[in-house]
C-alpha atoms as a PDB file:
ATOM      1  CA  UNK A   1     217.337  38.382 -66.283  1.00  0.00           C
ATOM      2  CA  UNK A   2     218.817  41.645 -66.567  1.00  0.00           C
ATOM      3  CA  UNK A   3     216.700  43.093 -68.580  1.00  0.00           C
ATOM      4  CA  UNK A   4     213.690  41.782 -66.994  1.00  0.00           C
ATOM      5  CA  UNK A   5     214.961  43.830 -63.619  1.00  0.00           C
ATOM      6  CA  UNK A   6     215.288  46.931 -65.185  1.00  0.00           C
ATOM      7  CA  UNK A   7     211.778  46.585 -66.564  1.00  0.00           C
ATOM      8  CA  UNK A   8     210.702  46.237 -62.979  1.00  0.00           C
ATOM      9  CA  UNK A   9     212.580  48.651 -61.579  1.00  0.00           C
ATOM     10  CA  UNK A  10     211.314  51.368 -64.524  1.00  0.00           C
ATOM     11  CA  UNK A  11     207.646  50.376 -63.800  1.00  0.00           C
ATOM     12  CA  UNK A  12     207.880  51.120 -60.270  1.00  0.00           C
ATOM     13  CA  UNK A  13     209.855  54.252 -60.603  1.00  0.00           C
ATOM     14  CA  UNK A  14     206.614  55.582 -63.400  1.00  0.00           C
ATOM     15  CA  UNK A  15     204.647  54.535 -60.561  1.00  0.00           C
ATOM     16  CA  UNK A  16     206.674  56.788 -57.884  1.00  0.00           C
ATOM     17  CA  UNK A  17     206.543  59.028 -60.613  1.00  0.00           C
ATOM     18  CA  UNK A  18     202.406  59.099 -60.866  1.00  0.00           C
ATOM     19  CA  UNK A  19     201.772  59.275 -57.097  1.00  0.00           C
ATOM     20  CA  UNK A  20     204.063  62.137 -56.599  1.00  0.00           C
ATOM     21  CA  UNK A  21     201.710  63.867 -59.554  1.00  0.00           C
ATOM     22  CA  UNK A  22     199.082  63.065 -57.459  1.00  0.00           C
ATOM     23  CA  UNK A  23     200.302  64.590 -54.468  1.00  0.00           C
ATOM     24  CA  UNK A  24     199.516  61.098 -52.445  1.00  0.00           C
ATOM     25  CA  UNK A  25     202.931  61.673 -50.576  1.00  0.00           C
ATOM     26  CA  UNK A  26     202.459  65.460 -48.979  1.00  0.00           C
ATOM     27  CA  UNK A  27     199.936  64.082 -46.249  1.00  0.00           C
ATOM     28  CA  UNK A  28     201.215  63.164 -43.033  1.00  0.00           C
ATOM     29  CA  UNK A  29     198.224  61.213 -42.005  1.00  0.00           C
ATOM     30  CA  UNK A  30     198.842  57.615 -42.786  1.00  0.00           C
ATOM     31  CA  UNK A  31     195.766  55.523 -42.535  1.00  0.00           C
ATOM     32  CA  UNK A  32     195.162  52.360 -44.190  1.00  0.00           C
ATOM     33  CA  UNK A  33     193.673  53.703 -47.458  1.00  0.00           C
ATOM     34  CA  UNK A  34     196.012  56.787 -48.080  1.00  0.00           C
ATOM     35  CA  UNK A  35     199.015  54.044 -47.575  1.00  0.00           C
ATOM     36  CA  UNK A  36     196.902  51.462 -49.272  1.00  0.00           C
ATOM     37  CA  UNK A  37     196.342  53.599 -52.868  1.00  0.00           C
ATOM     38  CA  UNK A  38     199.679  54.735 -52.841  1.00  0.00           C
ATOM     39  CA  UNK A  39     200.924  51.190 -52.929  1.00  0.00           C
ATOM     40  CA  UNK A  40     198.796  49.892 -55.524  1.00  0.00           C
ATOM     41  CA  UNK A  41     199.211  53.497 -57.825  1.00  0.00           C
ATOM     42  CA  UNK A  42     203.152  52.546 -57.591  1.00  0.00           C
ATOM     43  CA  UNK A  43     202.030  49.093 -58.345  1.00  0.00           C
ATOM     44  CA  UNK A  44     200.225  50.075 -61.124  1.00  0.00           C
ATOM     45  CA  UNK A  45     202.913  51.777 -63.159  1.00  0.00           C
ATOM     46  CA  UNK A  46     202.574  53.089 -66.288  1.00  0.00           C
ATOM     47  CA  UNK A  47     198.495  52.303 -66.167  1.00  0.00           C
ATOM     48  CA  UNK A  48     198.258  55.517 -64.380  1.00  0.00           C
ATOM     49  CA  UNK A  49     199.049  57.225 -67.867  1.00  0.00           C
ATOM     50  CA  UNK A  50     196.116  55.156 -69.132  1.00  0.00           C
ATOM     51  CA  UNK A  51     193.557  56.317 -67.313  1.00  0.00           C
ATOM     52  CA  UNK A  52     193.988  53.824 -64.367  1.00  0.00           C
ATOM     53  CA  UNK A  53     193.421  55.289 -61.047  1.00  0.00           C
ATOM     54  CA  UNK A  54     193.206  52.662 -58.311  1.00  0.00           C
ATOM     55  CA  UNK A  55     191.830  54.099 -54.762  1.00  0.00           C
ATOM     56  CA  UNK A  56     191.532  51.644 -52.102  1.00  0.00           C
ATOM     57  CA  UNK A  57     189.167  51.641 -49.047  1.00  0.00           C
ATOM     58  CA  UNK A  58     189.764  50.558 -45.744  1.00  0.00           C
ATOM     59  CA  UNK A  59     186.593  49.572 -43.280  1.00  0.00           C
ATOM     60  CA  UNK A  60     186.355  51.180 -40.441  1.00  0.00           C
ATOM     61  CA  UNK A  61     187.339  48.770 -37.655  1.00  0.00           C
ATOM     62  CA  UNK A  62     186.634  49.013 -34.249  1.00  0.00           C
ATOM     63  CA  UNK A  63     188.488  47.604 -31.885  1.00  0.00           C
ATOM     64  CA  UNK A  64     186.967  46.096 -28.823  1.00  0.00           C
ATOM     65  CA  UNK A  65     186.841  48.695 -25.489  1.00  0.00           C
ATOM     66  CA  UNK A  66     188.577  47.474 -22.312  1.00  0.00           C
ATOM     67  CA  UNK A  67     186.014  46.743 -19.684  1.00  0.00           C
ATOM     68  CA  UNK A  68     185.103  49.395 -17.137  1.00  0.00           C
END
């Protein structure tokens, strides 16, 4: 069990490790795809190193205008 945590807790930190590379943390803007890619990059792990590079999209929703 121990082991199996540490694992984890490795993969996510190469993760970290891969988005910082990528600079996804030095916007401020956080919309739905920026937070979305960084998630799954972290996710990812050590696939980053193997050519993995997961971008999500986001549609554009549009919310319903009050009534005039």
């Amino acid at each position: 069990m121990r082991i199996g945590s540490l694992l984890l807790v490795v993969w996510l930190l190469i993760g970290v490790a891969a988005a910082f590379q990528r600079d996804y943390f030095d916007s401020s803007d956080a919309t739905c795809a920026e937070v979305s890619t960084i998630a799954i990059t972290v996710v990812a792990g050590p696939l980053n190193y193997l050519g993995a590079n997961p971008k999500v999209t986001c549609p554009n929703v549009k919310a319903p205008q009050p009534s005039k």
